[in-house]
N, C-alpha and C. Protein backbone atom coordinates (compact mmCIF):
# COMPACT_ATOMS: atom_id res chain seq x y z
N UNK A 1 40.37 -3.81 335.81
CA UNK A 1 39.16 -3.67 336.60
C UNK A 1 37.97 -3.57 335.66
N UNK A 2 37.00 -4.29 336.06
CA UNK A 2 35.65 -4.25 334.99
C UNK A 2 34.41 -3.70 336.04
N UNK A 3 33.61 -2.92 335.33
CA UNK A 3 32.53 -2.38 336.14
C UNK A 3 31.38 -2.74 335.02
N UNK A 4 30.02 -3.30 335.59
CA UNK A 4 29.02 -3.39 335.04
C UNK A 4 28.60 -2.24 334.55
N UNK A 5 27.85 -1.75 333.48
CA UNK A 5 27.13 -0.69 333.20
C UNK A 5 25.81 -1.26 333.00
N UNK A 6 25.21 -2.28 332.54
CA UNK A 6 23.88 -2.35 331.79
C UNK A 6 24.02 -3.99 331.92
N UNK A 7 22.82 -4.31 332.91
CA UNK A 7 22.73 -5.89 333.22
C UNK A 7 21.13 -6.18 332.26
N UNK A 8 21.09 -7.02 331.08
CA UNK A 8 19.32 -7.25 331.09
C UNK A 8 18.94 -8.92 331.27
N UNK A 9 17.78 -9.17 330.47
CA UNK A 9 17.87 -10.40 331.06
C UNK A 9 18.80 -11.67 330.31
N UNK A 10 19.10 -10.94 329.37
CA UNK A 10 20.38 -12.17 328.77
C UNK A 10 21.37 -11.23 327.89
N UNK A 11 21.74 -10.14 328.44
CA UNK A 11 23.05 -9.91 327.79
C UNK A 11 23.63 -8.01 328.90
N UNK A 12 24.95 -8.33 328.90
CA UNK A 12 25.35 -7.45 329.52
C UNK A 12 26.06 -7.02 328.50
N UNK A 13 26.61 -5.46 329.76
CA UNK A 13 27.66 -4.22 328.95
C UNK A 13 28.48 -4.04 329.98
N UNK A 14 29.57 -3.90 330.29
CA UNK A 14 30.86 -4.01 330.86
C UNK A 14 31.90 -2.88 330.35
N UNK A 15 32.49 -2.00 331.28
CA UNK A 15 33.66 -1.23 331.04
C UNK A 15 35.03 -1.72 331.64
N UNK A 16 35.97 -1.75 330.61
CA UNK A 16 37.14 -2.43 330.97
C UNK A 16 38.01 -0.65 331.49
N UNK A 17 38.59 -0.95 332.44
CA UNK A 17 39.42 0.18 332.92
C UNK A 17 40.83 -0.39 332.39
N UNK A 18 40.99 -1.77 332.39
CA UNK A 18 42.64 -1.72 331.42
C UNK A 18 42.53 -1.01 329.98
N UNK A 19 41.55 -1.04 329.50
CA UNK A 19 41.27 -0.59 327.92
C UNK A 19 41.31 1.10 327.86
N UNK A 20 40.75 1.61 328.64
CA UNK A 20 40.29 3.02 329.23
C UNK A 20 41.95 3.55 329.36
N UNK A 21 42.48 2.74 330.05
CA UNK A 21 44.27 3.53 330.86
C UNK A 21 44.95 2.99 329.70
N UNK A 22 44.81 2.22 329.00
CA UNK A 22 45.98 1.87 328.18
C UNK A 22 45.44 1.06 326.80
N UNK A 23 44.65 2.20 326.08
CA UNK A 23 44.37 1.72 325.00
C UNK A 23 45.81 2.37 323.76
N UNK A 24 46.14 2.97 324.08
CA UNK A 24 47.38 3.18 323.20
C UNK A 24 48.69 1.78 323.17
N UNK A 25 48.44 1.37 324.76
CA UNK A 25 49.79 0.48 324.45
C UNK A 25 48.94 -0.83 324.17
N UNK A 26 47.73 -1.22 323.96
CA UNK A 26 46.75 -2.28 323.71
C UNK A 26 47.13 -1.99 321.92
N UNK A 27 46.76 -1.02 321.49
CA UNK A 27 47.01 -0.86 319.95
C UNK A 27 47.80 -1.16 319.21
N UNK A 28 48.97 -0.33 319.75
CA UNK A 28 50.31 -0.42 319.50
C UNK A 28 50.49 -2.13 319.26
N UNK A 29 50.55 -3.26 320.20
CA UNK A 29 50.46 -4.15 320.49
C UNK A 29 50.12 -5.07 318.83
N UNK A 30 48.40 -4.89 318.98
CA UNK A 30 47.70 -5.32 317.77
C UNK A 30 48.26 -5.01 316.66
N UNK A 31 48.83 -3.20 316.72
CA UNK A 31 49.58 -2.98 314.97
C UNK A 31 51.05 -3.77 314.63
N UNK A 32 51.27 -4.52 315.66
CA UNK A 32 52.70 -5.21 316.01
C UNK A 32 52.09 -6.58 314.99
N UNK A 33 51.11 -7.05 315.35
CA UNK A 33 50.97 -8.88 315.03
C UNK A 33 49.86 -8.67 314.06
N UNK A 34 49.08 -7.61 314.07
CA UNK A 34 48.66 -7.63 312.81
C UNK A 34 49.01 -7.90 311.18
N UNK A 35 50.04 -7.62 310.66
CA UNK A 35 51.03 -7.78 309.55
C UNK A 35 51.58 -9.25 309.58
N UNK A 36 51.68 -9.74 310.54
CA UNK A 36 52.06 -10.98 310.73
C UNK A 36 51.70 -11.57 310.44
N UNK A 37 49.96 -11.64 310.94
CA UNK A 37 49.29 -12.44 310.73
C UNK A 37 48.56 -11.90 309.54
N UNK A 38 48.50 -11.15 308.78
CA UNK A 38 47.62 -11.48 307.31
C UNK A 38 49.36 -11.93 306.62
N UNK A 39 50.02 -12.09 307.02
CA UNK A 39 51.37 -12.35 305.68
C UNK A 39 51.46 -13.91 306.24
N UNK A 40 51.03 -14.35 307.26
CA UNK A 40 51.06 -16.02 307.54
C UNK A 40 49.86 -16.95 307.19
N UNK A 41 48.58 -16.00 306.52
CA UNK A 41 47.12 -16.32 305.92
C UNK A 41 47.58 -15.82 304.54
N UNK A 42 48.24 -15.20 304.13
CA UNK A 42 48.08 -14.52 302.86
C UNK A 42 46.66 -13.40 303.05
N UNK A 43 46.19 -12.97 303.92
CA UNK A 43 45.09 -12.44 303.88
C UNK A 43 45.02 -11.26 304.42
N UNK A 44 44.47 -10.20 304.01
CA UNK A 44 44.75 -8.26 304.58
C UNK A 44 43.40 -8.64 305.67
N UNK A 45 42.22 -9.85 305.67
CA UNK A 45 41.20 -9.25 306.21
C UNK A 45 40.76 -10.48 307.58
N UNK A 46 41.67 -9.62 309.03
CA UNK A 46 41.49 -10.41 309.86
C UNK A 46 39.90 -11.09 310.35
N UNK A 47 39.04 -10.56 310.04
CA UNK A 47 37.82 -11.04 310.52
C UNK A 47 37.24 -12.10 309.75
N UNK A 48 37.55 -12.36 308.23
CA UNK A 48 37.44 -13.40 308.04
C UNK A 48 38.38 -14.83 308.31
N UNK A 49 39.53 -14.28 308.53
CA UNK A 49 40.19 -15.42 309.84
C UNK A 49 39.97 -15.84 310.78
N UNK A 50 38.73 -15.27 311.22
CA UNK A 50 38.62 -15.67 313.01
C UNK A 50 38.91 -16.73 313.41
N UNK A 51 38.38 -18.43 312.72
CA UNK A 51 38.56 -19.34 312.95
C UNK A 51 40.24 -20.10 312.61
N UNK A 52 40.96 -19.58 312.39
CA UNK A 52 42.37 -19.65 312.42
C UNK A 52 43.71 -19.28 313.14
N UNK A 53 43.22 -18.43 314.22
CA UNK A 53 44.09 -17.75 315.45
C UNK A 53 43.22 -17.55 316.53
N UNK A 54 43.64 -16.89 318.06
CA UNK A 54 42.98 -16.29 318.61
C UNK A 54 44.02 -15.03 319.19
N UNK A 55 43.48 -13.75 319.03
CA UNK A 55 43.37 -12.82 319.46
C UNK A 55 44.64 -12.98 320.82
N UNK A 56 44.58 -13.90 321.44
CA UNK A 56 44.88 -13.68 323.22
C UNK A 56 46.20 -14.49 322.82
N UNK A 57 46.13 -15.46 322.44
CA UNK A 57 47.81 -16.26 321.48
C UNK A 57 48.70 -15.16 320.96
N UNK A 58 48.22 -14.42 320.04
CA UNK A 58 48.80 -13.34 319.26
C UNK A 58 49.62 -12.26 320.70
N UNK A 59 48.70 -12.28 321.66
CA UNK A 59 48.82 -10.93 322.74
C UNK A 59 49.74 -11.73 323.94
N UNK A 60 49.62 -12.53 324.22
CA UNK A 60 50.29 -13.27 324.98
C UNK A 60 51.21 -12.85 325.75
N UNK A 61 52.14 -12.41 325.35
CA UNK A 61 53.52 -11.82 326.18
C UNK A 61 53.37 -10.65 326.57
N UNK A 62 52.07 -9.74 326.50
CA UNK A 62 52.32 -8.30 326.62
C UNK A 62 51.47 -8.30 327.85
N UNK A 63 51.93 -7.28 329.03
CA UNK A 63 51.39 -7.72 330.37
C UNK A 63 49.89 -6.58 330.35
N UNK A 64 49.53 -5.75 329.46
CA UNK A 64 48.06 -5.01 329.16
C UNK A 64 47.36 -6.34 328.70
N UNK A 65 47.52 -7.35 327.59
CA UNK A 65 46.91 -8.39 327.10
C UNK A 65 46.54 -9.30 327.77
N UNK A 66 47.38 -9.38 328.58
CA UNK A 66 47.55 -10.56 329.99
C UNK A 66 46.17 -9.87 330.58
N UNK A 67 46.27 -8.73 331.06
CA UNK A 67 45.40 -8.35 332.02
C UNK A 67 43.76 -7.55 331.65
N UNK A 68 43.48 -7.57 330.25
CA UNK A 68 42.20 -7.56 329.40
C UNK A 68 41.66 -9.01 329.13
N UNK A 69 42.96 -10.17 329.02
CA UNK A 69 42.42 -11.47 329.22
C UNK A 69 41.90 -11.88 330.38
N UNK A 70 42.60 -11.57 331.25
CA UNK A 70 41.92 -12.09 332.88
C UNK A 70 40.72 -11.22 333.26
N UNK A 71 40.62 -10.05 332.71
CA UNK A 71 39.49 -9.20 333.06
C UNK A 71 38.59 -10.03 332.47
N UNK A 72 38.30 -10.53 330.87
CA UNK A 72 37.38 -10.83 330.40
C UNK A 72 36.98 -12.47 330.55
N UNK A 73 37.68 -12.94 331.08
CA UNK A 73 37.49 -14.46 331.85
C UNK A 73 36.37 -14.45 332.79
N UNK A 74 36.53 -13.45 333.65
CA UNK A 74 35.97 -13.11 334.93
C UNK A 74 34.95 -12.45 334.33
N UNK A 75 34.60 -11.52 333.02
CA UNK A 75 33.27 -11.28 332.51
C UNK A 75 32.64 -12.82 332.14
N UNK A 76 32.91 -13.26 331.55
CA UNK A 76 32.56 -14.86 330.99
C UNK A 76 31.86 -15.87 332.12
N UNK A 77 32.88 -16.02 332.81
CA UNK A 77 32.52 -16.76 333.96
C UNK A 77 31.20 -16.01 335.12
N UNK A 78 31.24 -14.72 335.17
CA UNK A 78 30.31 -14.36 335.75
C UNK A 78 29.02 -14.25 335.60
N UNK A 79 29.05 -14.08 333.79
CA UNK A 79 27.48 -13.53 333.52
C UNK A 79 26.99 -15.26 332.98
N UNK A 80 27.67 -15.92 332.55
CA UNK A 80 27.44 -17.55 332.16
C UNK A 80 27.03 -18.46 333.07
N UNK A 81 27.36 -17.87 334.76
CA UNK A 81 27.38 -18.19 335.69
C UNK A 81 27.79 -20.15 336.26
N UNK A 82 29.71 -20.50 335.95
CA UNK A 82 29.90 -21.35 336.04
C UNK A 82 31.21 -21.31 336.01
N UNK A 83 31.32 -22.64 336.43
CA UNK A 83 33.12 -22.63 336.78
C UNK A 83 33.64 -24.21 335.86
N UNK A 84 32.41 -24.35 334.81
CA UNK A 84 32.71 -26.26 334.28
C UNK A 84 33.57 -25.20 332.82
N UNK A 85 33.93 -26.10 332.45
CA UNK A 85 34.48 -25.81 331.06
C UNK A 85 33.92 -25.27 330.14
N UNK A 86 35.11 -23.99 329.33
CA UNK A 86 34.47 -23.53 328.36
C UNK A 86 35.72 -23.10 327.24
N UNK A 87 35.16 -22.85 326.05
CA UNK A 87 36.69 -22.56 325.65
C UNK A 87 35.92 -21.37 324.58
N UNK A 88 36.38 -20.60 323.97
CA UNK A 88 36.60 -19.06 323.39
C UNK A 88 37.21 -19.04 322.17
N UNK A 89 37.28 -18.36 321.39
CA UNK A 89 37.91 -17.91 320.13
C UNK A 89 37.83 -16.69 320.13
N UNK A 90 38.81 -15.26 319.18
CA UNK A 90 38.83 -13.88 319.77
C UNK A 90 39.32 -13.98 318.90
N UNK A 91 38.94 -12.75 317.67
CA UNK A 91 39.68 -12.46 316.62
C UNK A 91 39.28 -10.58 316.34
N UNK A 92 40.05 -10.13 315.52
CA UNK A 92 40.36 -8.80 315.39
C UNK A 92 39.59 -8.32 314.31
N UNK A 93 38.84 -7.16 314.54
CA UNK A 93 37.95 -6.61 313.22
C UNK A 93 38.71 -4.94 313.08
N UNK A 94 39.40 -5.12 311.83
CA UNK A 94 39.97 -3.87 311.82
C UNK A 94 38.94 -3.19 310.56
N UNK A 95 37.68 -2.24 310.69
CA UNK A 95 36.94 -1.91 309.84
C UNK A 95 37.23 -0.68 309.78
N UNK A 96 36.82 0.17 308.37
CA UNK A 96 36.91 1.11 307.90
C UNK A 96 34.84 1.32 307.73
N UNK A 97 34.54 2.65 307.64
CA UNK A 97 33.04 3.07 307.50
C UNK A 97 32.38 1.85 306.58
N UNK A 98 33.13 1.73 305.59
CA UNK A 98 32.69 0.90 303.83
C UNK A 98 32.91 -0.55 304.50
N UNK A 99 33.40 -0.98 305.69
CA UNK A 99 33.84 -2.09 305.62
C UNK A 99 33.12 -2.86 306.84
N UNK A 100 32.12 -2.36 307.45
CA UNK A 100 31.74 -2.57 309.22
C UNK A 100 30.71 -3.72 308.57
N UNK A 101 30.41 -4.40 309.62
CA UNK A 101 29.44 -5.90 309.18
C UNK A 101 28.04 -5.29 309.04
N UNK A 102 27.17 -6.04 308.49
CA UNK A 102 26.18 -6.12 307.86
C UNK A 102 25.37 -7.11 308.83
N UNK A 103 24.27 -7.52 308.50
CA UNK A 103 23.33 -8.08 309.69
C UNK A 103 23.97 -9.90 309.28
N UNK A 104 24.30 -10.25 310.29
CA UNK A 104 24.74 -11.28 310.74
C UNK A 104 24.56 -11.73 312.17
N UNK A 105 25.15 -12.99 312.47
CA UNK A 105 24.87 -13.92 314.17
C UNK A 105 26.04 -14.86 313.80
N UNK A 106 26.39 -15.41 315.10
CA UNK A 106 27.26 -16.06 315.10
C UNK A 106 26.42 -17.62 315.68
N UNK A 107 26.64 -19.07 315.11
CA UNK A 107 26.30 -19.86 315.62
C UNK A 107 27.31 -20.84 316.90
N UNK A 108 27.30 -20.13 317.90
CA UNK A 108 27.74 -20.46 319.13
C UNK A 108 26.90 -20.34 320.29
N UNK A 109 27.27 -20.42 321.64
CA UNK A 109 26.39 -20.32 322.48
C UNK A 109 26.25 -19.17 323.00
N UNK A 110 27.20 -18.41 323.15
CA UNK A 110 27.44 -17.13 323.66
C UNK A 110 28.02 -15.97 322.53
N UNK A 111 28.24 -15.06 322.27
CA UNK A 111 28.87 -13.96 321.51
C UNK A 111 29.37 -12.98 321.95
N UNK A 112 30.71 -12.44 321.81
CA UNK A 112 30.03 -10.42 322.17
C UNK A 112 32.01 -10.23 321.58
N UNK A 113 31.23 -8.70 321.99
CA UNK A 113 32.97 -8.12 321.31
C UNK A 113 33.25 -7.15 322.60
N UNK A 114 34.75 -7.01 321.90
CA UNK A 114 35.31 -5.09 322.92
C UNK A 114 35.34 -4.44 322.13
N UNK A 115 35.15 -3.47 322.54
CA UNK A 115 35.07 -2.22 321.92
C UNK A 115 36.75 -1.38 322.16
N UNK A 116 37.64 -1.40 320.96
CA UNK A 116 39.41 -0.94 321.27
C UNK A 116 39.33 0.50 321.49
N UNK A 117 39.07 0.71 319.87
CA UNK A 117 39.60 2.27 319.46
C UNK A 117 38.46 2.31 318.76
N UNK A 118 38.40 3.54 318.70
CA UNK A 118 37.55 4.69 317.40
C UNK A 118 35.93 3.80 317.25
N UNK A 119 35.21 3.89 317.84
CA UNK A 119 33.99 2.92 318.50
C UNK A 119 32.99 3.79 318.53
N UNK A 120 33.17 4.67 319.31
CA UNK A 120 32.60 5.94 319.73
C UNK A 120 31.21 6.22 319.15
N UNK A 121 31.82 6.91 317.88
CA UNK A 121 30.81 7.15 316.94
C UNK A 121 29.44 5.82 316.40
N UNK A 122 29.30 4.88 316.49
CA UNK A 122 29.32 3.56 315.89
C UNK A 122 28.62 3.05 316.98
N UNK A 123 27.32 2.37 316.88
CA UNK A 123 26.50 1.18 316.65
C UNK A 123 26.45 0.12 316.81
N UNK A 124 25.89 -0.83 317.29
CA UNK A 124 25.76 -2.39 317.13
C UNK A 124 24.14 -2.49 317.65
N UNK A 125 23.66 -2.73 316.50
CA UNK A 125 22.28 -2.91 316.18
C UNK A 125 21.63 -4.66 316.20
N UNK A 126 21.00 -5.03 317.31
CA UNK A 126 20.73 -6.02 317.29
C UNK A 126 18.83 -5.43 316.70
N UNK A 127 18.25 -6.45 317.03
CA UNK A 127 16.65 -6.85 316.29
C UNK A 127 15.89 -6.63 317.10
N UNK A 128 15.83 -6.36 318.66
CA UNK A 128 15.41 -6.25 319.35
C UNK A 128 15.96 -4.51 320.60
N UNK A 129 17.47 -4.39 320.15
CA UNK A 129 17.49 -3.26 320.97
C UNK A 129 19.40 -3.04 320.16
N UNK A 130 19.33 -1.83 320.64
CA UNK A 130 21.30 -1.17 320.21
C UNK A 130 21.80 -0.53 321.16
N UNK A 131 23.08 -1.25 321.44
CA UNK A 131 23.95 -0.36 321.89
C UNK A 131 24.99 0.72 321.36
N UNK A 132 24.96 1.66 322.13
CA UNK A 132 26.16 2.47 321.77
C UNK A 132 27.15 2.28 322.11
N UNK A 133 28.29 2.30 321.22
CA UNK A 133 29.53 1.87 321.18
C UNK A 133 30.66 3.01 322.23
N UNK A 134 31.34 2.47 323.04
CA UNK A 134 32.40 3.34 323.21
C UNK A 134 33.61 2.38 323.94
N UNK A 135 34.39 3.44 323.30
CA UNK A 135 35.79 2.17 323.96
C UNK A 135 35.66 1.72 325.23
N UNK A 136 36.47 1.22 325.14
CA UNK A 136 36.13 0.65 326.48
C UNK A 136 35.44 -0.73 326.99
N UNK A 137 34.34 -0.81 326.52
CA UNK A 137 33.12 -1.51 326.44
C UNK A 137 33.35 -3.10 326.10
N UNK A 138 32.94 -3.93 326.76
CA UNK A 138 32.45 -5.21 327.10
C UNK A 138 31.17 -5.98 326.49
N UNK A 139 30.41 -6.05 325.25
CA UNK A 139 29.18 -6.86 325.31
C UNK A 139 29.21 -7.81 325.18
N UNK A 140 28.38 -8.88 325.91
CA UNK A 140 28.54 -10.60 325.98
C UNK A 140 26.60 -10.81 325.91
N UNK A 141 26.49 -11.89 325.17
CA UNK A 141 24.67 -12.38 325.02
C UNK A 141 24.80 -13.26 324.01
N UNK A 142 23.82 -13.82 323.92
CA UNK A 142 23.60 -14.91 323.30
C UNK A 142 24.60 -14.86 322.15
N UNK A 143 24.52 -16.00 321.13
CA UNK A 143 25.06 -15.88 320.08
C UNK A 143 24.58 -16.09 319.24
N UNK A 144 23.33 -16.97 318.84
CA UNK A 144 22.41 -16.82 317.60
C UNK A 144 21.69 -15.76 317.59
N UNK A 145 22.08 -14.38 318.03
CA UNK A 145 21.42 -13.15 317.57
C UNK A 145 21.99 -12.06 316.57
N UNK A 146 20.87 -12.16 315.76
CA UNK A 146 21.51 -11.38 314.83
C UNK A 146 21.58 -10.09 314.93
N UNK A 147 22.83 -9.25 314.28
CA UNK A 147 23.07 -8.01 314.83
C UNK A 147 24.09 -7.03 313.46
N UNK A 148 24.39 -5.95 313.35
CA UNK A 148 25.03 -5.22 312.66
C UNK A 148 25.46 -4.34 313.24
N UNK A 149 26.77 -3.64 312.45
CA UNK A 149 27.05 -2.34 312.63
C UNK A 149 27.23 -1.30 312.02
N UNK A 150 26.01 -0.09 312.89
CA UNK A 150 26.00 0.99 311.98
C UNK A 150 26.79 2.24 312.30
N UNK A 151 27.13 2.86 310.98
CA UNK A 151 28.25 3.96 311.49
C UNK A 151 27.84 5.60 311.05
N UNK A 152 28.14 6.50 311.42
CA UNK A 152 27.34 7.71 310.99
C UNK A 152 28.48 8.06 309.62
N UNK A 153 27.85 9.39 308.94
CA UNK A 153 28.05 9.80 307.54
C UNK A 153 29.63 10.32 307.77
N UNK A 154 30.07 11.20 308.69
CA UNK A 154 31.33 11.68 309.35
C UNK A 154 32.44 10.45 309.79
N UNK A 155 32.08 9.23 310.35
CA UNK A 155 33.18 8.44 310.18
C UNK A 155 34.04 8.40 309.64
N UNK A 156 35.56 8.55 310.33
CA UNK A 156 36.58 7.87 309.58
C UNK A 156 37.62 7.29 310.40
N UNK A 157 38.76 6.53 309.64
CA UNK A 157 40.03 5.32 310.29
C UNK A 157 39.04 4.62 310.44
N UNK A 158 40.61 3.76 311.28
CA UNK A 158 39.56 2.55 311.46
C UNK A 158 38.75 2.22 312.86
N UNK A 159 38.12 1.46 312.72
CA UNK A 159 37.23 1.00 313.75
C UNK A 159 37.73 -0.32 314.14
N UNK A 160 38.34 -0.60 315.70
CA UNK A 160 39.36 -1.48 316.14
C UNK A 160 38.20 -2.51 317.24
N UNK A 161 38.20 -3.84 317.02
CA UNK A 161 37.02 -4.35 317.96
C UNK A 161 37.17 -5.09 317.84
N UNK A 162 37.54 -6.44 318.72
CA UNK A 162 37.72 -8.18 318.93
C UNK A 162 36.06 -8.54 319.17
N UNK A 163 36.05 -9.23 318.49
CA UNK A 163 34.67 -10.48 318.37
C UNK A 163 35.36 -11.56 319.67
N UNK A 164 34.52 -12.46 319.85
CA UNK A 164 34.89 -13.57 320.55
C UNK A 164 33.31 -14.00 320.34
N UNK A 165 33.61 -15.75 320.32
CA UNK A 165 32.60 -16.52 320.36
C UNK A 165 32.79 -17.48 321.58
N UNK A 166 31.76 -18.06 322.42
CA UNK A 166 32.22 -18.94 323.41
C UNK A 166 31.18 -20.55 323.01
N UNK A 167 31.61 -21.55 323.46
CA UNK A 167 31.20 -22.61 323.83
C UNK A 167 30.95 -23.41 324.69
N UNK A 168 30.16 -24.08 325.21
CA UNK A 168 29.98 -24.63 326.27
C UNK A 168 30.69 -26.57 326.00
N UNK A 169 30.45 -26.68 325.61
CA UNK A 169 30.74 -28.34 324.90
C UNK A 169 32.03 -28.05 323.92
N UNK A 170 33.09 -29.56 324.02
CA UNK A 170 34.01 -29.33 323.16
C UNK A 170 33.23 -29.26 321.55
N UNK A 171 34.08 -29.02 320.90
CA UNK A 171 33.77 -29.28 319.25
C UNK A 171 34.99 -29.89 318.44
N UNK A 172 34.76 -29.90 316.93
CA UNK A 172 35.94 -30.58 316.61
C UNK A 172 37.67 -29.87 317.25
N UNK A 173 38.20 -30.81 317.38
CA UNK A 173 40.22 -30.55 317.69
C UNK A 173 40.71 -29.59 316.05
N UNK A 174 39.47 -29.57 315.28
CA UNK A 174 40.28 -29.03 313.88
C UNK A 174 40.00 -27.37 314.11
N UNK A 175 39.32 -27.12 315.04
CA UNK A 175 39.11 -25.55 315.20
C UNK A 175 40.21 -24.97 316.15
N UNK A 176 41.02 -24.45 315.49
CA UNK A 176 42.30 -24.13 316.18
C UNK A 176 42.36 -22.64 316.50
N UNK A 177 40.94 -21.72 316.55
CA UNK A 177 40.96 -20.82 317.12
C UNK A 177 40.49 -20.77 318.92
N UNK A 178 39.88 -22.07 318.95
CA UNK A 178 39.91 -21.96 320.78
C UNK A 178 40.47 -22.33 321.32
N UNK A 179 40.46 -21.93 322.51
CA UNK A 179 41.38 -21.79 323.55
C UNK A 179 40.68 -22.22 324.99
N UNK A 180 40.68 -22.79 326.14
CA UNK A 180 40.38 -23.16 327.13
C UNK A 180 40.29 -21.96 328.26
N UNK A 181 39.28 -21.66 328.90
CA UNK A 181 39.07 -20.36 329.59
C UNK A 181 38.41 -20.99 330.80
């Protein structure tokens, strides 16, 4: 179940109630295919993989994944307002305080992340306005906006949060992180 919290004129905030009831067996899940997948990249650091998996492939068989995917379809499709084709990419940011992004944008049409675990404390600072982070949470808006994340002095573990980028138009067949939504 998804409930709006914060509509503006081009970007929303969304609470996922599958995330809320069952962020332990959502985790659990991720600490399962996580290992997997940096030992099938050679790589410890999923966020610079994004463009090499997606997030919802990895989750696939687990019926919480199933049902944070269909929740967030129905975010997509609603605030994009359309039913023509689009396809997605979703990848995993497992950050530590020393490790959270720095001011960056994504060049796509759309952007936003969830908010898993340990969020709470933590930031996402766009140029124009910030939200506060808490599990749970849904943000979708543009995607050439640039944005960071800031974390307070007391932080610690990690900080658990899927990115996703969307598109409106195909792109090359060599980007094998999207997926058809």
């Amino acid at each position: 179940m998804i409930k709006l919290l914060k509509e503006e004129k081009d970007y929303c905030l969304y609470k996922s109630s599958i995330i809320t009831k069952h962020k332990k067996e959502l985790i659990k899940v991720l600490d399962t295919v996580r290992p997997r997948v940096q030992n099938m990249f050679s790589n410890p650091d999923l966020t610079k993989l994004y463009y090499m998996y997606n997030t919802f492939n990895l989750t696939a068989c687990d019926e919480y994944w199933y049902d944070l995917f269909t929740d967030l379809k129905k975010v997509i499709r609603t605030r994009l307002n359309t039913q023509g084709p689009l396809w997605f990419q979703c990848w995993v940011n497992y950050h530590q305080k020393n490790e959270v992004l720095n001011w960056h944008n994504h060049n796509w049409d759309y952007h936003g992340y969830i908010s898993l675990f340990n969020t709470a404390k933590t930031k996402t600072e766009f140029k124009d306005y910030t939200i506060d982070n808490k599990d749970g949470q849904i943000y979708i808006g543009p995607g050439y906006r640039e944005h960071r994340v800031v974390t307070p002095k007391n932080f610690k573990g990690f900080r658990v949060t899927l990115g996703f980028d969307i598109v409106t138009k195909p792109t090359s067949p060599s980007n094998i992180s999207l997926i058809p939504i």
